[in-house]
Protein backbone atom coordinates (compact mmCIF):
# COMPACT_ATOMS: atom_id res chain seq x y z
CA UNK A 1 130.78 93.22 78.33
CA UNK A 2 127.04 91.46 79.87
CA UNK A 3 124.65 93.44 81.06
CA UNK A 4 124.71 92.13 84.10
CA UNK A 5 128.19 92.69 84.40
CA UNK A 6 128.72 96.23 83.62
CA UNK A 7 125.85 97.27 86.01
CA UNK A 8 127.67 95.50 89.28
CA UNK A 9 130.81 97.19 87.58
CA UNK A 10 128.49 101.05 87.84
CA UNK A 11 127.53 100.06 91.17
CA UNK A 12 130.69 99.62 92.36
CA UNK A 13 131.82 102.41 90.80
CA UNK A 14 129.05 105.17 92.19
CA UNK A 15 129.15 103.18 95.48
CA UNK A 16 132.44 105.37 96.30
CA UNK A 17 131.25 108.53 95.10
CA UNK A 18 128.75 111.19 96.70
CA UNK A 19 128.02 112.46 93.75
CA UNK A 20 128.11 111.47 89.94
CA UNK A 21 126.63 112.17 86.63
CA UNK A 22 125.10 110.27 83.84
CA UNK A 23 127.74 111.76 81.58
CA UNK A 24 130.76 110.31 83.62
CA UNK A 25 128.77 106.72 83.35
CA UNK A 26 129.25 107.59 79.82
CA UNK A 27 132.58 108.28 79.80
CA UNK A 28 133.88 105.62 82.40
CA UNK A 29 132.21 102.39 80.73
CA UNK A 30 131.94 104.08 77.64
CA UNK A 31 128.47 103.61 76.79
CA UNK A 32 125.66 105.43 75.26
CA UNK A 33 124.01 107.64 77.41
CA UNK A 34 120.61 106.01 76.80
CA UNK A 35 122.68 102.76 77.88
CA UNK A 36 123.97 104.57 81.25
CA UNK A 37 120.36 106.32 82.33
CA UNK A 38 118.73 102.41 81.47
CA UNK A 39 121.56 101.07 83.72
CA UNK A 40 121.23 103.73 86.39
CA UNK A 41 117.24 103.21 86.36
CA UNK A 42 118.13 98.97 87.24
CA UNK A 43 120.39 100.26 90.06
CA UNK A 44 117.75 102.19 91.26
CA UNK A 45 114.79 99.86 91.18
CA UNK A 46 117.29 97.13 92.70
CA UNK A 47 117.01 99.48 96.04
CA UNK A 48 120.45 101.36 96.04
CA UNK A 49 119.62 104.51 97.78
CA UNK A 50 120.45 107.05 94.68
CA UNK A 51 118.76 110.88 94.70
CA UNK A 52 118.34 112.92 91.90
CA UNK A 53 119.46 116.07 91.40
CA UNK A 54 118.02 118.60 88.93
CA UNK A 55 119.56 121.08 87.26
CA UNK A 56 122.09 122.27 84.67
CA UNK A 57 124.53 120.54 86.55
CA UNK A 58 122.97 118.01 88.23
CA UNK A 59 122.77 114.26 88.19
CA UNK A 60 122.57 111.65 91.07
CA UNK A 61 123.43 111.79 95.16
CA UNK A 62 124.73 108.89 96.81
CA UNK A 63 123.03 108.63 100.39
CA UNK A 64 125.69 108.02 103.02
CA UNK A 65 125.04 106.10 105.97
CA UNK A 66 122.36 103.99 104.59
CA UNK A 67 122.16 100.41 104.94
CA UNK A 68 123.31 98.61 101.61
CA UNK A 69 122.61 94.64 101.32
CA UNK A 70 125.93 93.05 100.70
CA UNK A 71 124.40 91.04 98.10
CA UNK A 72 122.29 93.00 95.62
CA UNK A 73 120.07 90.83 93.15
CA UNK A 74 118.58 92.33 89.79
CA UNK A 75 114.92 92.29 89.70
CA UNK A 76 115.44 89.03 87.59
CA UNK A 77 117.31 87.12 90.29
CA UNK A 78 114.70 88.34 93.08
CA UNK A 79 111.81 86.80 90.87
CA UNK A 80 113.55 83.67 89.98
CA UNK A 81 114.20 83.10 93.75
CA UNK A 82 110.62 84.08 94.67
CA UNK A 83 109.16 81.84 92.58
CA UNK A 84 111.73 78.86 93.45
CA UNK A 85 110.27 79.30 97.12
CA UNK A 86 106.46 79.55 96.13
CA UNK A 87 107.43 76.50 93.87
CA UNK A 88 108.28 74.95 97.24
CA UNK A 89 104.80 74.84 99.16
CA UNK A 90 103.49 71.75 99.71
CA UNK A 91 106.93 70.17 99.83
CA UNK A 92 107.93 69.41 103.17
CA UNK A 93 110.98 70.93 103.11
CA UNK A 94 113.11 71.04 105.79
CA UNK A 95 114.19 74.77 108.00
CA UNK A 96 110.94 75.58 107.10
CA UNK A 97 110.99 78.50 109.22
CA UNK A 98 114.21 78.84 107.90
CA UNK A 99 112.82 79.48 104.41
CA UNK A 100 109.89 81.63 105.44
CA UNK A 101 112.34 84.33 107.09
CA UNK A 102 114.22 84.16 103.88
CA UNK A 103 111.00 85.25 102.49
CA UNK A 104 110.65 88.47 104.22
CA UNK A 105 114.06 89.16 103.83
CA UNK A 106 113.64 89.38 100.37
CA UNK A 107 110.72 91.44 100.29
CA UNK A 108 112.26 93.67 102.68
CA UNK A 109 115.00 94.22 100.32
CA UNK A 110 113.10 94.61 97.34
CA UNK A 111 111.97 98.33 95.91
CA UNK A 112 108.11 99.05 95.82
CA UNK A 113 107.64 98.32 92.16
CA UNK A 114 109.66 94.66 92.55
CA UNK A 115 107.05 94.11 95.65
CA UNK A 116 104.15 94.72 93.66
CA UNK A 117 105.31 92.64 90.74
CA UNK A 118 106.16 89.95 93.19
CA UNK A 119 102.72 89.68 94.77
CA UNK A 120 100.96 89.73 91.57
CA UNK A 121 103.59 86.67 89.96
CA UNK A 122 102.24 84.59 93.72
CA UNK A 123 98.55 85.11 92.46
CA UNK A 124 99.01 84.62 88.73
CA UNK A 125 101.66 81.67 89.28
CA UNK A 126 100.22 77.98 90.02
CA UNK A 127 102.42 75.32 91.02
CA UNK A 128 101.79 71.41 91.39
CA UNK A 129 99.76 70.79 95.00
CA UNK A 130 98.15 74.03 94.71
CA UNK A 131 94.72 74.87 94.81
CA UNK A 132 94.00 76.83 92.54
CA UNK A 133 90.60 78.14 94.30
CA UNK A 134 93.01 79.00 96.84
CA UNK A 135 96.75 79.27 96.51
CA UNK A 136 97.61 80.33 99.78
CA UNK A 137 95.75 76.86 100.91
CA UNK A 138 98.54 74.23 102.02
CA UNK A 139 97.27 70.97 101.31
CA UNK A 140 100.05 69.12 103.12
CA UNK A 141 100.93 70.16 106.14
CA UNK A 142 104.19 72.08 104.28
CA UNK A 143 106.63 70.90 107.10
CA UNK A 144 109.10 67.74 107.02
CA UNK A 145 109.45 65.24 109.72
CA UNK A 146 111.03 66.75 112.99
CA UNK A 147 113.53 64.55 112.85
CA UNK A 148 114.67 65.38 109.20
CA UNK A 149 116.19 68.80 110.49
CA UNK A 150 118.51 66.81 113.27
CA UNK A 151 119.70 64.12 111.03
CA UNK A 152 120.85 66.44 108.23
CA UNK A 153 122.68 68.55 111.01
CA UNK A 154 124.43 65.56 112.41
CA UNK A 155 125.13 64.11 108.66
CA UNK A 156 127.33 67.25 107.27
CA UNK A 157 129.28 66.56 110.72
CA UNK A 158 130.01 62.64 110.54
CA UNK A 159 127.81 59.99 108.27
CA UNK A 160 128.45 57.17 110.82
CA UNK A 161 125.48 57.47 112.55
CA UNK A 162 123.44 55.59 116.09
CA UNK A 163 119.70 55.15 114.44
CA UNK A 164 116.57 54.47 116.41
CA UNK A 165 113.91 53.17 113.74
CA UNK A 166 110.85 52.73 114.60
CA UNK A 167 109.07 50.32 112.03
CA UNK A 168 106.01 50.00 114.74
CA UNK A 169 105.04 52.23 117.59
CA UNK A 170 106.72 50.82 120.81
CA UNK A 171 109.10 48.61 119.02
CA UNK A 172 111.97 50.67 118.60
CA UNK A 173 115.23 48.69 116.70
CA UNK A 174 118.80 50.23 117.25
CA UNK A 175 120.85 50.64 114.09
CA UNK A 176 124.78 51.65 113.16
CA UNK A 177 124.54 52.99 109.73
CA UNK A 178 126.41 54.74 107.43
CA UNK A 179 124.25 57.48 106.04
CA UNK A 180 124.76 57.74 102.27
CA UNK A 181 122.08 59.80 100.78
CA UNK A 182 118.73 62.03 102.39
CA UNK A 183 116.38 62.40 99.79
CA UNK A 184 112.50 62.65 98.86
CA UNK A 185 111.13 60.16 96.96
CA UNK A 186 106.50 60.32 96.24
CA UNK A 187 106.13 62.75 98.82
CA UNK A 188 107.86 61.16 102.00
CA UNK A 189 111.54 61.75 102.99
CA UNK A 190 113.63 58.71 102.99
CA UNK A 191 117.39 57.64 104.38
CA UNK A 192 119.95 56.05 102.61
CA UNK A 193 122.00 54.19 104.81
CA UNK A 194 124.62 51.04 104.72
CA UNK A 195 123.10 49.29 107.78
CA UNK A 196 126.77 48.05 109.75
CA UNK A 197 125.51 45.12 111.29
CA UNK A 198 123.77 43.19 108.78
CA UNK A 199 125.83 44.54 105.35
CA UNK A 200 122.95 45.66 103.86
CA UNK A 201 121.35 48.60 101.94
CA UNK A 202 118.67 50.30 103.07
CA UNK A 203 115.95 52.66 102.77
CA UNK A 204 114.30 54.30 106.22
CA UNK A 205 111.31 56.65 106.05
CA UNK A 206 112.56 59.25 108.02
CA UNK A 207 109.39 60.00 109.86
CA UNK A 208 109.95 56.49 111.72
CA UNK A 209 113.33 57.60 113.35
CA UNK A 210 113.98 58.81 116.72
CA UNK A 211 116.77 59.53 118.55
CA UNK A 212 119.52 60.17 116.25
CA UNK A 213 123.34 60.72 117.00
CA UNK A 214 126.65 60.17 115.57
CA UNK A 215 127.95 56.26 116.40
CA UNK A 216 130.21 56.10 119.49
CA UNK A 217 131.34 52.21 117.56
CA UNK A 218 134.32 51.98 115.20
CA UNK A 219 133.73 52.03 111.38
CA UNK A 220 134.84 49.29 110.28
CA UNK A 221 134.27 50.19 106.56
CA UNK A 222 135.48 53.22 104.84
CA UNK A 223 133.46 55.24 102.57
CA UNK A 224 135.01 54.29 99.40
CA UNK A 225 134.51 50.94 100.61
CA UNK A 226 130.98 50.94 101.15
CA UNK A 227 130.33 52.93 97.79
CA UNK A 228 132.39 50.16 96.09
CA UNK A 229 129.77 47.73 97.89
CA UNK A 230 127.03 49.78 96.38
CA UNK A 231 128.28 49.56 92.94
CA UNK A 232 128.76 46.12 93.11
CA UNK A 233 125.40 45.29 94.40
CA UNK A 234 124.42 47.05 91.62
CA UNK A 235 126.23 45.16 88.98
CA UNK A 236 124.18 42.07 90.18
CA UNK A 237 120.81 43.24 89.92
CA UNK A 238 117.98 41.53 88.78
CA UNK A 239 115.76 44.01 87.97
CA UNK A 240 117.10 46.17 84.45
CA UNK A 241 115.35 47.97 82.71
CA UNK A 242 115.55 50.39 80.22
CA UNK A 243 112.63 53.10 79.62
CA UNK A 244 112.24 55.50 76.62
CA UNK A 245 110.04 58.88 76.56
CA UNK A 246 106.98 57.84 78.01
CA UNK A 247 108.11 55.35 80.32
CA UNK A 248 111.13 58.09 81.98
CA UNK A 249 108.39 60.94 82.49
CA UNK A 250 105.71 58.08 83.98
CA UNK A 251 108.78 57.28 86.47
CA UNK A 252 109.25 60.79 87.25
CA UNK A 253 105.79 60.88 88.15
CA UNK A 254 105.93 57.86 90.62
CA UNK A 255 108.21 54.95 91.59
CA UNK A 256 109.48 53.22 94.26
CA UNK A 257 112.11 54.44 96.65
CA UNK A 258 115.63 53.87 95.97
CA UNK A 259 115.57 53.72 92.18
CA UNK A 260 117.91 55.60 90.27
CA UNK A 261 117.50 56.13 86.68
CA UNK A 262 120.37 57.16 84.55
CA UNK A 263 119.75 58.56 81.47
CA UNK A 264 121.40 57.35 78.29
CA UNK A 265 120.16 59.45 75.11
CA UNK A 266 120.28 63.28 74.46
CA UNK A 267 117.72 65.19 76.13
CA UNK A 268 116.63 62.50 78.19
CA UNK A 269 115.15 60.58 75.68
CA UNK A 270 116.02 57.37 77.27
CA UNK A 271 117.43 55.78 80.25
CA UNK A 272 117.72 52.69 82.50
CA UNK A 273 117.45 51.92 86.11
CA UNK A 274 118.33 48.21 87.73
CA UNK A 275 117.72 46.93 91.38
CA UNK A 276 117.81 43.91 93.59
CA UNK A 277 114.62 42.01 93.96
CA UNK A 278 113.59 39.03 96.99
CA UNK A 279 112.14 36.69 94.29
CA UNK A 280 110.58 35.35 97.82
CA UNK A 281 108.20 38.41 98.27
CA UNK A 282 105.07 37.61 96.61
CA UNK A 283 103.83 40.76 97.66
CA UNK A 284 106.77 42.99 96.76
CA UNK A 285 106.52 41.26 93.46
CA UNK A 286 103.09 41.95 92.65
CA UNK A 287 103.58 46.13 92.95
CA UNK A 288 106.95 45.91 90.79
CA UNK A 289 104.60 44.32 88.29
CA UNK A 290 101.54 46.84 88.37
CA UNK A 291 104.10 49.59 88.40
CA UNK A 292 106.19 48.20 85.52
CA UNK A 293 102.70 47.92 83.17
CA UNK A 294 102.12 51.88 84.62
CA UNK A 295 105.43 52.32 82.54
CA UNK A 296 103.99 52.20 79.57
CA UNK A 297 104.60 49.92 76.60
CA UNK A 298 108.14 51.25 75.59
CA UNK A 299 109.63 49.26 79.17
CA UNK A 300 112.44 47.24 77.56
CA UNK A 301 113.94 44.57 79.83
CA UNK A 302 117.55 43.13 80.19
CA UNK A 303 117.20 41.28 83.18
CA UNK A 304 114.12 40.24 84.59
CA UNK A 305 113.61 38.14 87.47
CA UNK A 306 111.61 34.50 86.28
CA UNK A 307 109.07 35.04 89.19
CA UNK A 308 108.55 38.82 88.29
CA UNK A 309 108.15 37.90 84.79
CA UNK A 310 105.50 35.29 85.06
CA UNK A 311 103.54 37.68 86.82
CA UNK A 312 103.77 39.87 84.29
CA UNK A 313 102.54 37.88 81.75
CA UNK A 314 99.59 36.50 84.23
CA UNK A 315 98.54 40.83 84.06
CA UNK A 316 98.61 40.92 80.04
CA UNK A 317 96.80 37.59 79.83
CA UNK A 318 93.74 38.89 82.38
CA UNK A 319 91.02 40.92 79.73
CA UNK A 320 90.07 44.12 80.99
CA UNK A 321 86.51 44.29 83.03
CA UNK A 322 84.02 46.77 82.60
C-alpha cells in the first residue's frame, strides 16, 4: 500500500474514534510502530486537531466539534499548489480575486510549521517576470482583460456567441461567432472563433471586445462541422514547417498567435506546425520571415509559400552590419 494511501486510510480511521493508540495503528494497518508514529506525526502537521495523551496508557485524543477541511492536502500537495499560484504572478490570469482568496484559504488551513515553510519557498523561489530585487513587485499589472472573465462565463454555457470587436476606438464591428478556443498566446489573451458571416477563422485579442452575449441568430453550422472546416483549412496550408530542438523551445519562447505545433519525436524532440498565409500581405510576410530565421537553422520546410520564400532568401543574402 502508498504512503499516501494508508495515511488517508489512518485518518479515516481515527476520524471516528475519540480516542486511539499508536499500538492499534499498528495493529489495524499492520505496520511498524515507527511507521504508525511517522504517519500520525503527517496527520498532525496536515492540521487534524489530534491531542496527546501521556501516560502508561495513553496515546492520542480526537477533538470533537472542531472544524475539519473536507479536503485535507499533505504538506506536499499544499506546496505544489502554492508554488503553482506564485508561478502565476505576472500572468494575467483571469478570477484573479478568485485566486488570491484561494490563497488565504490555504494558508488558513495550513499548520504553523507548513506556513513558515511556505513563506520561506515565496522568498527563495523565482519565477519568470519576477524581479528578483523584489518578488512581491508585479511588473504587469497581474489582471486579464475585464472582459476575459464574462466571455469564459458565457462560453461553458453556449459557444455561439454576439461579439462586439473593437479593432479601433469608436469603430465598434458586430460579429456571430462560434467560439472555439480562449487561450494566451506572448502575453495577451486571444479568441478563437469561426466568424458566421464571412466563413472564416479568426483570432480576436480579447482586450478589444465589448459587449459580449450568447447569439439570439440560428447556427447554421454544427460543431463537428465547423471543426471539420478547421481541419480542412488546415490540410491546405501553405505555411509547413517542421522544427527540431532548438527551433521547438525558440517557438515556445515566442510566435505568432494561432500556431499550433504538434510534436512528432519522443520527448519533444521534434515537431511541425502549418498555417494559411495572404501571399498579398507584404507586411505580414516580412514578420513570418524574421521570425522563421529567429527559429534557428534546424527550420525544415515542406511547404513554403514562393513570396515568403524569396524573402527569405533576400534576409540570408543581406551581410550582417556592424
Amino acid at each position: 500500500m502508498k504512503k499516501t494511501e494508508r495515511v488517508n486510510l489512518i485518518m479515516r480511521y481515527i476520524n471516528n474514534r475519540a480516542h486511539f493508540t499508536i499500538a492499534e495503528i499498528q495493529r489495524e494497518f499492520k505496520i511498524s510502530r515507527a511507521t504508525a508514529i511517522r504517519d500520525i506525526n503527517e496527520i498532525q502537521a496536515m492540521g487534524f486537531p489530534l491531542t496527546t495523551e501521556l501516560g502508561r496508557g495513553g496515546g492520542y485524543n480526537v477533538l470533537q466539534n472542531q472544524y475539519l477541511p473536507s479536503v485535507r492536502f499533505t504538506p506536499e500537495e499544499l506546496k505544489a499548489i502554492f508554488i503553482s499560484f506564485s508561478a502565476s504572478k505576472n500572468s494575467q490570469l483571469p478570477y484573479l480575486q478568485n485566486r488570491r482568496s484561494i490563497t488565504e484559504k490555504l494558508i488558513g488551513i495550513a499548520s504553523q510549521t507548513q506556513q513558515d515553510e511556505l513563506i520561506e519557498l515565496n522568498n527563495i523561489l523565482l519565477f519568470e517576470n519576477t524581479n528578483p530585487s523584489n518578488p512581491n513587485l508585479l511588473e504587469l499589472d497581474d489582471a486579464a482583460p475585464e472582459e476575459l472573465n464574462q466571455l469564459i462565463s458565457l462560453a461553458v454555457r453556449d459557444k455561439h456567441l454576439r461579439l462586439t470587436y473593437e479593432l479601433s476606438p469608436g469603430w465598434p464591428q458586430l460579429m456571430d461567432v462560434f467560439l472555439l478556443h480562449i487561450f494566451n498566446s506572448n502575453a495577451q489573451w486571444l479568441a478563437e472563433v469561426y466568424d458566421l458571416d464571412t466563413n472564416e477563422f479568426r483570432y480576436l485579442p480579447v482586450v478589444m471586445l465589448r459587449d459580449s452575449a450568447i447569439s439570439e441568430r440560428e447556427l447554421t453550422w454544427s460543431e463537428q462541422e465547423i471543426l471539420s472546416k478547421k481541419l480542412l483549412f488546415a490540410r491546405e496550408s501553405n505555411l509547413v514547417v517542421k522544427l527540431d530542438t532548438t527551433g521547438i523551445q525558440r517557438f515556445k519562447r515566442m510566435h505568432p498567435p494561432g500556431i499550433i505545433l504538434s510534436f512528432t519525436g519522443m520527448f519533444q524532440s521534434s515537431g511541425i506546425f502549418n498555417i494559411q498565409l495572404d501571399v498579398t500581405d507584404v507586411d505580414s510576410l516580412a514578420y513570418y520571415a524574421d521570425w522563421l530565421l529567429f527559429l534557428g537553422k534546424g527550420v525544415e520546410f515542406e511547404r513554403i509559400p514562393d513570396e515568403l520564400r524569396v524573402i527569405l532568401e533576400e534576409r540570408l543574402r543581406v551581410p550582417p552590419t556592424f
